[in-house]
C-alpha atoms as a PDB file:
ATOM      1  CA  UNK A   1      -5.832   8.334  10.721  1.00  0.00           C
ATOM      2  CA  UNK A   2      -8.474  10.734   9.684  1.00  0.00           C
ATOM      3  CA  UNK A   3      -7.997  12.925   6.508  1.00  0.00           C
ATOM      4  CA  UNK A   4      -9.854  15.973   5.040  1.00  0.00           C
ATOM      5  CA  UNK A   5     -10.961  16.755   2.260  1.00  0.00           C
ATOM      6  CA  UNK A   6      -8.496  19.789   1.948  1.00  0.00           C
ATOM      7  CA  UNK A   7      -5.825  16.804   1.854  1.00  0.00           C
ATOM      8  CA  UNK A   8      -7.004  15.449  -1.511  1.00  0.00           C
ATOM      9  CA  UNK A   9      -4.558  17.572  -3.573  1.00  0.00           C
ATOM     10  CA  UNK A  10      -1.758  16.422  -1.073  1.00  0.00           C
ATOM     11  CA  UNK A  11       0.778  13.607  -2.730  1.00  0.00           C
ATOM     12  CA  UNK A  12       2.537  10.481  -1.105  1.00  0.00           C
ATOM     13  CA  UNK A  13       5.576   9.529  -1.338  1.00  0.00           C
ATOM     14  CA  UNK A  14       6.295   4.966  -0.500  1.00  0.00           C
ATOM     15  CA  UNK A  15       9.817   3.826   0.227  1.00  0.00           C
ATOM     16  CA  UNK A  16      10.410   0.708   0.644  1.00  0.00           C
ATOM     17  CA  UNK A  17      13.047  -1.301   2.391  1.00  0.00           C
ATOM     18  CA  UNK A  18      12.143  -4.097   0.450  1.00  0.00           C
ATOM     19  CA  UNK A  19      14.535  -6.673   2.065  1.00  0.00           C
ATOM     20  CA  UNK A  20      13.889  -6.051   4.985  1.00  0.00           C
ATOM     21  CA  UNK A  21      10.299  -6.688   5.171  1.00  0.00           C
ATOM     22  CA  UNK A  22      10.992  -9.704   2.520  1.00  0.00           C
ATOM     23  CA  UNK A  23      13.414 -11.246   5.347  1.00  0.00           C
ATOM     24  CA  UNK A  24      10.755 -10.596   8.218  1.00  0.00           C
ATOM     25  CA  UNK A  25       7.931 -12.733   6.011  1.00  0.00           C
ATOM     26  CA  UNK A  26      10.563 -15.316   5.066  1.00  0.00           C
ATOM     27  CA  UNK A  27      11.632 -15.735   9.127  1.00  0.00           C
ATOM     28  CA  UNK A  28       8.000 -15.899   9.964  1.00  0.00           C
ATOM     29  CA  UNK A  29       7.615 -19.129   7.373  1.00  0.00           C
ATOM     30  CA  UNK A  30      10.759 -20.997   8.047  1.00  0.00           C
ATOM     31  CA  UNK A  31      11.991 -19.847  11.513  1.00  0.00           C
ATOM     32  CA  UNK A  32      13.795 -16.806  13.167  1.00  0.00           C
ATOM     33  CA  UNK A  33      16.966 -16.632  11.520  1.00  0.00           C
ATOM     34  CA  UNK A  34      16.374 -18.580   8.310  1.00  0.00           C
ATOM     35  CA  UNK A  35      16.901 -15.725   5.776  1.00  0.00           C
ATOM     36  CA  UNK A  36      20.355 -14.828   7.245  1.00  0.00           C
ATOM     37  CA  UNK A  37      21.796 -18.241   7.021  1.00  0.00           C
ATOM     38  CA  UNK A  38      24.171 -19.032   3.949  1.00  0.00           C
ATOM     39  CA  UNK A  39      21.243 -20.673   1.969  1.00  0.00           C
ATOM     40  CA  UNK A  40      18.778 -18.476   2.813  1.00  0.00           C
ATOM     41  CA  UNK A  41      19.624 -15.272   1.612  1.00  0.00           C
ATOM     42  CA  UNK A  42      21.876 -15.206  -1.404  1.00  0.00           C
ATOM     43  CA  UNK A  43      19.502 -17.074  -3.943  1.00  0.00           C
ATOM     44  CA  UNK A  44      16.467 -16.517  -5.640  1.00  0.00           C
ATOM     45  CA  UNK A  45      14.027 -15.448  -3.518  1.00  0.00           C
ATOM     46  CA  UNK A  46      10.143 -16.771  -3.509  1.00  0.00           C
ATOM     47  CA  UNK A  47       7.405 -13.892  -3.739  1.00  0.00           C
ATOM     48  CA  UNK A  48       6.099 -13.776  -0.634  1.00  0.00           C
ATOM     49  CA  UNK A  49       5.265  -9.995  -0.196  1.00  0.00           C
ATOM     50  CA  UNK A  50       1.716  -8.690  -1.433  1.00  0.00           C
ATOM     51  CA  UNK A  51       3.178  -5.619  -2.998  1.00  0.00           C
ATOM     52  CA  UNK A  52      -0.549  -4.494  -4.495  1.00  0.00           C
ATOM     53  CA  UNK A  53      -1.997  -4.136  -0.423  1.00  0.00           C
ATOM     54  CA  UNK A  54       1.246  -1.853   0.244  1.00  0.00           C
ATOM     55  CA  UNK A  55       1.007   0.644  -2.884  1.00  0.00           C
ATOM     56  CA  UNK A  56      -3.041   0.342  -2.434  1.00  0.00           C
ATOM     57  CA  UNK A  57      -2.516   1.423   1.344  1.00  0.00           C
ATOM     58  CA  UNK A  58      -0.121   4.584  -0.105  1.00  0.00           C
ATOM     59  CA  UNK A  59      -2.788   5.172  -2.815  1.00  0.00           C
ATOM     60  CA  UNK A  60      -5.581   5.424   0.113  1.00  0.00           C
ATOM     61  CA  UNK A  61      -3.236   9.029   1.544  1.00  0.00           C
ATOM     62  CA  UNK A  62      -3.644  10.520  -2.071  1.00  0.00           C
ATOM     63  CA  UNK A  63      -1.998  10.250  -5.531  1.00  0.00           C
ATOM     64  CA  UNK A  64       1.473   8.679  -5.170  1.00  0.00           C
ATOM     65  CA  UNK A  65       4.063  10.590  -6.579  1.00  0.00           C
ATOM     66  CA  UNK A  66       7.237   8.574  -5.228  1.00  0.00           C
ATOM     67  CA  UNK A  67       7.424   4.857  -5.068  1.00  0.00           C
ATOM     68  CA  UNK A  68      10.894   3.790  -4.979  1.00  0.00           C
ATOM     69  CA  UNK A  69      11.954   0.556  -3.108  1.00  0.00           C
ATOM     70  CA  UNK A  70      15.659  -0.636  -2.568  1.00  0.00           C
ATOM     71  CA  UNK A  71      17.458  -3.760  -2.337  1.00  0.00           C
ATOM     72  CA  UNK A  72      20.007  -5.820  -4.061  1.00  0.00           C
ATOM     73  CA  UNK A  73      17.688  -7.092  -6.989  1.00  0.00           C
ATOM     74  CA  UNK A  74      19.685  -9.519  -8.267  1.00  0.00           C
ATOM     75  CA  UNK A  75      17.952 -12.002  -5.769  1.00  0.00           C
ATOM     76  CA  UNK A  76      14.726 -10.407  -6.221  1.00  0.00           C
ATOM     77  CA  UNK A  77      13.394 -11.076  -9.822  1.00  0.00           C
ATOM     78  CA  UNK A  78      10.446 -13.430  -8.922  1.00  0.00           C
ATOM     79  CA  UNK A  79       8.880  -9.928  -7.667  1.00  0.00           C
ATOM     80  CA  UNK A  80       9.317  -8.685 -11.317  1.00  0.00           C
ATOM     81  CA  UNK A  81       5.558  -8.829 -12.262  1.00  0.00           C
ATOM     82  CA  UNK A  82       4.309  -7.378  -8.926  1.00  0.00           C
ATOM     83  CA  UNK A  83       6.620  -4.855  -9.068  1.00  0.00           C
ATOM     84  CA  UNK A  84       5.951  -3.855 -12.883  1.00  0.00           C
ATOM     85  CA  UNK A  85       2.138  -3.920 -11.956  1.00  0.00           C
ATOM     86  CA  UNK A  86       2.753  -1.524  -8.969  1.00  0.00           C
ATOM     87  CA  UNK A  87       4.880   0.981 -10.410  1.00  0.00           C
ATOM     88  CA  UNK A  88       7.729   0.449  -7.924  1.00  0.00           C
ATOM     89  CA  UNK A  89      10.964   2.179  -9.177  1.00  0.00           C
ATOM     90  CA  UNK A  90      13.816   0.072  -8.451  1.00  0.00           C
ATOM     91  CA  UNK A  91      17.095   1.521  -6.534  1.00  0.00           C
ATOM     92  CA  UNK A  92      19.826  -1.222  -6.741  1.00  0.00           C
ATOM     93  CA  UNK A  93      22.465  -1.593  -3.928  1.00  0.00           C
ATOM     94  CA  UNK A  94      24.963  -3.960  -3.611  1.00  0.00           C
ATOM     95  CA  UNK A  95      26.379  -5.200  -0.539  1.00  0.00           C
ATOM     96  CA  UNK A  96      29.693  -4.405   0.089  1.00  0.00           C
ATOM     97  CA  UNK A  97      30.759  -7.687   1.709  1.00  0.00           C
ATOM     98  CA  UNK A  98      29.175 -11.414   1.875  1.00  0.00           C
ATOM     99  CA  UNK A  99      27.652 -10.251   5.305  1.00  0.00           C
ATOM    100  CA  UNK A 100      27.213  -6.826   5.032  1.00  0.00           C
ATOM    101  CA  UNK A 101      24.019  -5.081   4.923  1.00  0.00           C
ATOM    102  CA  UNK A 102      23.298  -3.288   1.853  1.00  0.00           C
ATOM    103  CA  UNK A 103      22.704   0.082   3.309  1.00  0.00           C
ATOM    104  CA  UNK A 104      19.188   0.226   1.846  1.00  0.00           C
ATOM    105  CA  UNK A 105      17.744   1.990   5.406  1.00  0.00           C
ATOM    106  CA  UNK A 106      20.524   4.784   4.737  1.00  0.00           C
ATOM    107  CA  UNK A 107      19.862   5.209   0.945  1.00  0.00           C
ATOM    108  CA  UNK A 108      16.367   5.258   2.127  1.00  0.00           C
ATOM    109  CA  UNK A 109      16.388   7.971   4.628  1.00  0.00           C
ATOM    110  CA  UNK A 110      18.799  10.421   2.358  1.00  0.00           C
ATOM    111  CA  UNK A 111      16.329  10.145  -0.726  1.00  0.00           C
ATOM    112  CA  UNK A 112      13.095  10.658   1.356  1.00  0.00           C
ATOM    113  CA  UNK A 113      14.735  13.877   3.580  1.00  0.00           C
ATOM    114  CA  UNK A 114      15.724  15.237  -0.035  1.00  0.00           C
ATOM    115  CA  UNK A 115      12.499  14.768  -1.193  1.00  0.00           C
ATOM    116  CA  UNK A 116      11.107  16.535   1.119  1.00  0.00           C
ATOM    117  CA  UNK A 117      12.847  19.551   1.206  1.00  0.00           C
ATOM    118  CA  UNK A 118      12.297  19.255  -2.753  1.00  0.00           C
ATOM    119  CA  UNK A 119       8.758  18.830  -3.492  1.00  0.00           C
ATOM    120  CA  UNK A 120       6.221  20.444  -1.710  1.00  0.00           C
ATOM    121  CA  UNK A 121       3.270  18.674  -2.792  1.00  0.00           C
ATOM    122  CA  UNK A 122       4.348  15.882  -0.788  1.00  0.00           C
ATOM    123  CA  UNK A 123       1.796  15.381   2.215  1.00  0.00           C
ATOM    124  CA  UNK A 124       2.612  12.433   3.181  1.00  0.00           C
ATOM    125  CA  UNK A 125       5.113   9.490   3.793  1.00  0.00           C
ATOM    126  CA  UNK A 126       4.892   6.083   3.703  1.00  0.00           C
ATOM    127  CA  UNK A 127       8.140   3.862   4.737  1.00  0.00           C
ATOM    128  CA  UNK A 128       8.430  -0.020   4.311  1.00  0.00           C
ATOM    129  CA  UNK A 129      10.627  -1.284   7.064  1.00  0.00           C
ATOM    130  CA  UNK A 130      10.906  -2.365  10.530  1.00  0.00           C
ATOM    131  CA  UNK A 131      13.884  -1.109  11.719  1.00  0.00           C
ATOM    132  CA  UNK A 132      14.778   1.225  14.551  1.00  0.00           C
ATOM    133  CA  UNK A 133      16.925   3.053  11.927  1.00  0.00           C
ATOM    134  CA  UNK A 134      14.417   5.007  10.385  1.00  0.00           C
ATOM    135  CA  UNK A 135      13.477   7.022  13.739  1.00  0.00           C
ATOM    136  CA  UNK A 136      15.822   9.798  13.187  1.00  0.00           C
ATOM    137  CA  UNK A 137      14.290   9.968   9.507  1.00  0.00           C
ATOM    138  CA  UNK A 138      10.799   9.899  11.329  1.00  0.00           C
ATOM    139  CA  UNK A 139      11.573  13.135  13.145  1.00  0.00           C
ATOM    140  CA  UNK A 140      13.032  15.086  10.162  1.00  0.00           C
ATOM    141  CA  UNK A 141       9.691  14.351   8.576  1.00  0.00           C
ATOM    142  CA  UNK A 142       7.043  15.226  11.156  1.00  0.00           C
ATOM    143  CA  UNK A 143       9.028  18.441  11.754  1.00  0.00           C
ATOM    144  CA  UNK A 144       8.821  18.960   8.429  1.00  0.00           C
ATOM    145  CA  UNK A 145       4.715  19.274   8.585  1.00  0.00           C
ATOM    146  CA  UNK A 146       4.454  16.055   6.537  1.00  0.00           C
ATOM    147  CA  UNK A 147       2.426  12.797   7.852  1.00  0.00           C
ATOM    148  CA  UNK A 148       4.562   9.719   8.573  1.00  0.00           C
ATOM    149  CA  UNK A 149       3.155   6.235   7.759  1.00  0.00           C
ATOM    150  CA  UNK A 150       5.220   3.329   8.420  1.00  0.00           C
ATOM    151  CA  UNK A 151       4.517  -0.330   7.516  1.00  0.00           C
ATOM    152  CA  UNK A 152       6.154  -3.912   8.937  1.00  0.00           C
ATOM    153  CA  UNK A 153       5.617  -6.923  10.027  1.00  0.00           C
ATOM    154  CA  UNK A 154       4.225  -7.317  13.384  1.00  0.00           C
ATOM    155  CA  UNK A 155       7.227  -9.999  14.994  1.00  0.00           C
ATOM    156  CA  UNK A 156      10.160  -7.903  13.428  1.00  0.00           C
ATOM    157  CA  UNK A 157       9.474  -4.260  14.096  1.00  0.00           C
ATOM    158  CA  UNK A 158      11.095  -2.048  16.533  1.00  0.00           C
ATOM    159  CA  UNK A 159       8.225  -0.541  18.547  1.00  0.00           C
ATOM    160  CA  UNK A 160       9.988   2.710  19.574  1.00  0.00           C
ATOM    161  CA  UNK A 161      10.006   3.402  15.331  1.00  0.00           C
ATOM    162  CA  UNK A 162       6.141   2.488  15.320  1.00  0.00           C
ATOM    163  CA  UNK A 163       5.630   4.152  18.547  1.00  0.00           C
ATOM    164  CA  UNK A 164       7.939   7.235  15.991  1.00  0.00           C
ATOM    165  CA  UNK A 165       4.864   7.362  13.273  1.00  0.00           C
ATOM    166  CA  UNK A 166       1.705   8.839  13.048  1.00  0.00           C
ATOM    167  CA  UNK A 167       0.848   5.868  12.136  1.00  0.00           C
ATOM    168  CA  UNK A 168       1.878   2.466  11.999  1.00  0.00           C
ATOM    169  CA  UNK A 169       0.114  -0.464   9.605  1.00  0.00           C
ATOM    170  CA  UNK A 170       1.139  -4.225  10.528  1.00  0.00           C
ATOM    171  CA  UNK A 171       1.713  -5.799   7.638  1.00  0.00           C
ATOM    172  CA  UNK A 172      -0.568  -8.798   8.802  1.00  0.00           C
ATOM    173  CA  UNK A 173      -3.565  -6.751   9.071  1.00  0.00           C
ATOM    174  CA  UNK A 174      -3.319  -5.092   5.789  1.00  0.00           C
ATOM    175  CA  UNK A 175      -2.824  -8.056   4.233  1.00  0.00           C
ATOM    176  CA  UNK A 176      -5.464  -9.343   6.067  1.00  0.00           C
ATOM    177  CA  UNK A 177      -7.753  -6.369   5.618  1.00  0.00           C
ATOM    178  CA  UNK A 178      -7.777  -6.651   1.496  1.00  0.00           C
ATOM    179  CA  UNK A 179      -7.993 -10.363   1.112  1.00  0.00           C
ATOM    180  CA  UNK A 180     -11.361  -9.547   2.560  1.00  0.00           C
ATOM    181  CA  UNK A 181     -12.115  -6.727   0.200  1.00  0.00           C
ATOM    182  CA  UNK A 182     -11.675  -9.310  -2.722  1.00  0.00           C
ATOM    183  CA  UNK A 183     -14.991 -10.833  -4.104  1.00  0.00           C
ATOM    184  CA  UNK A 184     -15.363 -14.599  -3.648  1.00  0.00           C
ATOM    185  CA  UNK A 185     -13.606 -16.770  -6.002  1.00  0.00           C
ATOM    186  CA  UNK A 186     -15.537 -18.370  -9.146  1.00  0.00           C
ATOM    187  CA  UNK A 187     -16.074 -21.664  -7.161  1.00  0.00           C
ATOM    188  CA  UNK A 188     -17.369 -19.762  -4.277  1.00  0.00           C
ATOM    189  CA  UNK A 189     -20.137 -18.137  -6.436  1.00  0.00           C
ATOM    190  CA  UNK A 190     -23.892 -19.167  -7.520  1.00  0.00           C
ATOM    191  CA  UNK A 191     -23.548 -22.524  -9.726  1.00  0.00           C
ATOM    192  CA  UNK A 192     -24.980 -21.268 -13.161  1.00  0.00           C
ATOM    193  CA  UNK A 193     -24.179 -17.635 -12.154  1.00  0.00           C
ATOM    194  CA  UNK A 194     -21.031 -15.893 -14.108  1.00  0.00           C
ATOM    195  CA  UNK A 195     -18.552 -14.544 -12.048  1.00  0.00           C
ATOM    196  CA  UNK A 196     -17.091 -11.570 -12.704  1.00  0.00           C
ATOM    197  CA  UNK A 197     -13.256 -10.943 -14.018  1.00  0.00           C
ATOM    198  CA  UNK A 198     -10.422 -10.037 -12.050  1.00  0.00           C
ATOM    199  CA  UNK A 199     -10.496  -6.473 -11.249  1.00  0.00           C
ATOM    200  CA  UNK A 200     -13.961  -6.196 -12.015  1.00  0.00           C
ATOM    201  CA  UNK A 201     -15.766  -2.609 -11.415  1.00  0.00           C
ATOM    202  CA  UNK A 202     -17.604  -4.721  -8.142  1.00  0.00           C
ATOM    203  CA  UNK A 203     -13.803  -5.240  -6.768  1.00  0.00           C
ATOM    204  CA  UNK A 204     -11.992  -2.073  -6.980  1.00  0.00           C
ATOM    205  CA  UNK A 205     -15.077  -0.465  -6.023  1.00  0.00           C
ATOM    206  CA  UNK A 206     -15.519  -2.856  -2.898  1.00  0.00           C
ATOM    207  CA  UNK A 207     -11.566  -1.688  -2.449  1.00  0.00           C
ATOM    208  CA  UNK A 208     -11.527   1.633  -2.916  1.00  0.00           C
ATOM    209  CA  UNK A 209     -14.372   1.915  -0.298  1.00  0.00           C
ATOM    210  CA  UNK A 210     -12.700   0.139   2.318  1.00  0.00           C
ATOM    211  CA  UNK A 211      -9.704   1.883   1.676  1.00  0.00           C
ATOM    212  CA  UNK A 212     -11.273   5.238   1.921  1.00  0.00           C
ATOM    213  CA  UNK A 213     -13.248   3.925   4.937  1.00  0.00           C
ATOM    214  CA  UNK A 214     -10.038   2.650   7.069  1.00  0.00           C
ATOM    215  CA  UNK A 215      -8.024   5.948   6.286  1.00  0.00           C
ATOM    216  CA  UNK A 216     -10.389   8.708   7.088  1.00  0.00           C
ATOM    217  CA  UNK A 217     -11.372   6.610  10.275  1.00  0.00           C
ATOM    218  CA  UNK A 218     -15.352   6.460   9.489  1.00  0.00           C
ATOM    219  CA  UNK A 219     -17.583   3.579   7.524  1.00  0.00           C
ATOM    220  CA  UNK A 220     -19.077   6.398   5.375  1.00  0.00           C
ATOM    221  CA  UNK A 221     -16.896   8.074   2.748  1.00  0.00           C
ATOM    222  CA  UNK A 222     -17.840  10.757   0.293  1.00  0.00           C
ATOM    223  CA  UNK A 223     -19.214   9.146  -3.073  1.00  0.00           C
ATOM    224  CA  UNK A 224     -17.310  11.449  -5.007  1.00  0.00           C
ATOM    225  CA  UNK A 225     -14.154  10.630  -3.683  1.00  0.00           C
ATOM    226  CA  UNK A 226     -14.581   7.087  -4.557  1.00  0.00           C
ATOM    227  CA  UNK A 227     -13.601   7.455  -8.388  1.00  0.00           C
ATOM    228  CA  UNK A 228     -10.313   9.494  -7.701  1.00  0.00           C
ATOM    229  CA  UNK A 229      -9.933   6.573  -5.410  1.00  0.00           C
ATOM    230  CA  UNK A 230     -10.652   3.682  -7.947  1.00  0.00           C
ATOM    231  CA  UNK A 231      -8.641   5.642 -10.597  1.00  0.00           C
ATOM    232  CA  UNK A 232      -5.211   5.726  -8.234  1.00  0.00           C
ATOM    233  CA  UNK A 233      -5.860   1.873  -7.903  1.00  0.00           C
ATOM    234  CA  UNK A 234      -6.237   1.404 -11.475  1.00  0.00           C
ATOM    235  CA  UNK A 235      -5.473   4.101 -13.519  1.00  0.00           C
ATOM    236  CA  UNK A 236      -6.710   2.118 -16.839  1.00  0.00           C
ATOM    237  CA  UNK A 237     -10.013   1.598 -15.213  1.00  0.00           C
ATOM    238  CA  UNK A 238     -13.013   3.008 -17.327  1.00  0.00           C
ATOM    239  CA  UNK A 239     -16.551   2.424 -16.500  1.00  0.00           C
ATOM    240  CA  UNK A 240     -17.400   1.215 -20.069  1.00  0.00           C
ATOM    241  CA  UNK A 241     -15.372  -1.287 -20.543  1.00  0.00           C
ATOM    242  CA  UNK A 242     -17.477  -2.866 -17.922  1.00  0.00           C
ATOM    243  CA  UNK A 243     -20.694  -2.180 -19.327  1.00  0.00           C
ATOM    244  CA  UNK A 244     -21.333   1.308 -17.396  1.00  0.00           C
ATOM    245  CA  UNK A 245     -22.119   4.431 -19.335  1.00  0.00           C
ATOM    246  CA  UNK A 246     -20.613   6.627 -16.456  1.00  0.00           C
ATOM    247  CA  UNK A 247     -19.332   6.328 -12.646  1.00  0.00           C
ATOM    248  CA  UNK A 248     -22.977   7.046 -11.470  1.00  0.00           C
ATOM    249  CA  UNK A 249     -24.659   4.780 -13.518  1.00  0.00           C
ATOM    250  CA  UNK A 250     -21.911   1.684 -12.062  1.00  0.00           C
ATOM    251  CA  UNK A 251     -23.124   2.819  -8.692  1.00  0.00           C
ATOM    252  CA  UNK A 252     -26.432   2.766  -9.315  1.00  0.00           C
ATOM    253  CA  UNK A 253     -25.740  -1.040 -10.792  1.00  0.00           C
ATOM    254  CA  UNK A 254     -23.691  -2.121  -7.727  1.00  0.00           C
ATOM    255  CA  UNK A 255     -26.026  -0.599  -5.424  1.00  0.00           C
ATOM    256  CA  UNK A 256     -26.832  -4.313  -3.427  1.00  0.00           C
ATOM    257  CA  UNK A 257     -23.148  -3.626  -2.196  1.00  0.00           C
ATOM    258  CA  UNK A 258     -23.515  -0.510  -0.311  1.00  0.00           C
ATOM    259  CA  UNK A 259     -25.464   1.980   1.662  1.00  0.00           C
ATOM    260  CA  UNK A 260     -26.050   5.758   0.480  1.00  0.00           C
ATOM    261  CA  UNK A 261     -27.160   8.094   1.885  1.00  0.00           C
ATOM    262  CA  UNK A 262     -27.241  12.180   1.723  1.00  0.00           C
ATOM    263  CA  UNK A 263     -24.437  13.354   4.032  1.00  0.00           C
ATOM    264  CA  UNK A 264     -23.972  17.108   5.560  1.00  0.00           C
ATOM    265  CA  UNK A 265     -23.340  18.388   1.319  1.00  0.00           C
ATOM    266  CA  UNK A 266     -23.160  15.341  -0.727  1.00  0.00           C
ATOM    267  CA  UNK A 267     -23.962  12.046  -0.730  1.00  0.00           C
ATOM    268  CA  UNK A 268     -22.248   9.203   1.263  1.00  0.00           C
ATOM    269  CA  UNK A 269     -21.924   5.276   1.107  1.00  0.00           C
ATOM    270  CA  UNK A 270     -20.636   2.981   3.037  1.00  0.00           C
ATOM    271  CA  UNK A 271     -20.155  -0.986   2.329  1.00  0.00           C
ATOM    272  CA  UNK A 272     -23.050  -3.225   3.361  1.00  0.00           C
END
């Protein structure tokens, strides 16, 4: 989906259904049905969700102002460092009975309606989940004059609430998508030749290209939008600390890594 420039100032608010899309990955590894059965669910659950390509697909609409995910946690805490490193707010809901659902798609939909009638900056909306619940939500928002971005995985989503966005991302191909953005690992590289730490300048800037690029629907992307776009996927992230006396002089460094060239009022780059 293409965005203007006249968006920038525009904020996003993620919710996530965080079980649901949890149960969808955990079904896809062990077999349709294997979450809900009496030893898959109610224990500790394994990490299997890439929370950073989520909140960096969010961070891609603008700055993100809401990112609250729900779920019964108690189950959950393997997530804890992903979570901490994404800035996820936590909403915990219990389940009511040892089969009942924990009413996380409700909870969901009340908060992000509020929200919206609340907060103004809010441009857009980004909603974790596959479920054909979130439709009526899906039509409270567009009428509201926000943008709708939903996210699941491909086997377990209802297409009528895909077909209900303005746009839908399968979690597959996002996931997909960033593991490509990441620079090769250190046995990958040059014998002799040091490779660079994780979340080098190289690698959010890689990132915050593509990110840019697969948004706004076009390879080249304004140069100056890059740093508000490396700074929402690392807020910490300073341009000396990686030897750089400014942003221009890092992409003047990284230059073997993209293309730039003067656009219709400022420059633009694209990834080689």
């Amino acid at each position: 989906m293409s965005r203007s420039d006249n968006d920038e100032n525009q904020s996003v608010a993620l919710y996530w259904d965080f079980e649901n899309l949890h149960a969808s990955l955990v079904d896809a590894r062990q077999g349709e049905g294997s979450y809900n059965k009496p030893d898959g669910r109610f224990k500790a659950q394994e990490p299997l969700m890439d929370v950073q390509a989520i909140v960096e697909l969010a961070a891609s609409f603008g700055p993100i102002a809401i990112n609250r995910a729900y779920c019964n946690w108690q189950y959950f805490g393997r997530y804890r460092d992903a979570l901490l490193q994404g800035a996820v707010e936590l909403i915990q809901l219990f389940s009511p009975g040892a089969s009942a659902k924990n009413g996380a798609d409700i909870k969901l939909c009340l908060d992000a309606v509020e929200d919206i009638s609340r907060f103004g900056h809010i441009g857009t909306v980004v909603i974790v989940g596959g479920d054909s619940d979130f439709m009526p939500v899906s039509q409270k928002i567009k009428a509201a004059g926000r943008t709708l971005i939903g996210v699941g995985a491909r086997k377990s989503t209802n297409r009528h609430w895909a077909k209900s966005c303005h746009e839908f991302r399968y979690y597959e191909n996002l996931v997909e998508a960033s593991a490509k953005s990441e620079l090769p690992s250190p046995e990958a590289q040059t014998p002799g030749v040091p490779s660079e730490p994780v979340n080098s300048a190289a690698e959010i800037f890689r990132r915050a290209i593509r990110l840019l690029a697969e948004t706004r629907g076009d390879y080249w992307v304004s140069e100056a939008s890059i740093w508000h776009m490396m700074k929402r996927l690392d807020p910490t992230f300073d341009t000396r600390d990686h030897g750089y006396a400014n942003f221009q002089a890092m992409v003047k460094a990284l230059d073997s890594l993209v293309e730039i060239r003067q656009g219709d009022a400022e420059l633009v780059v694209r990834l080689r």
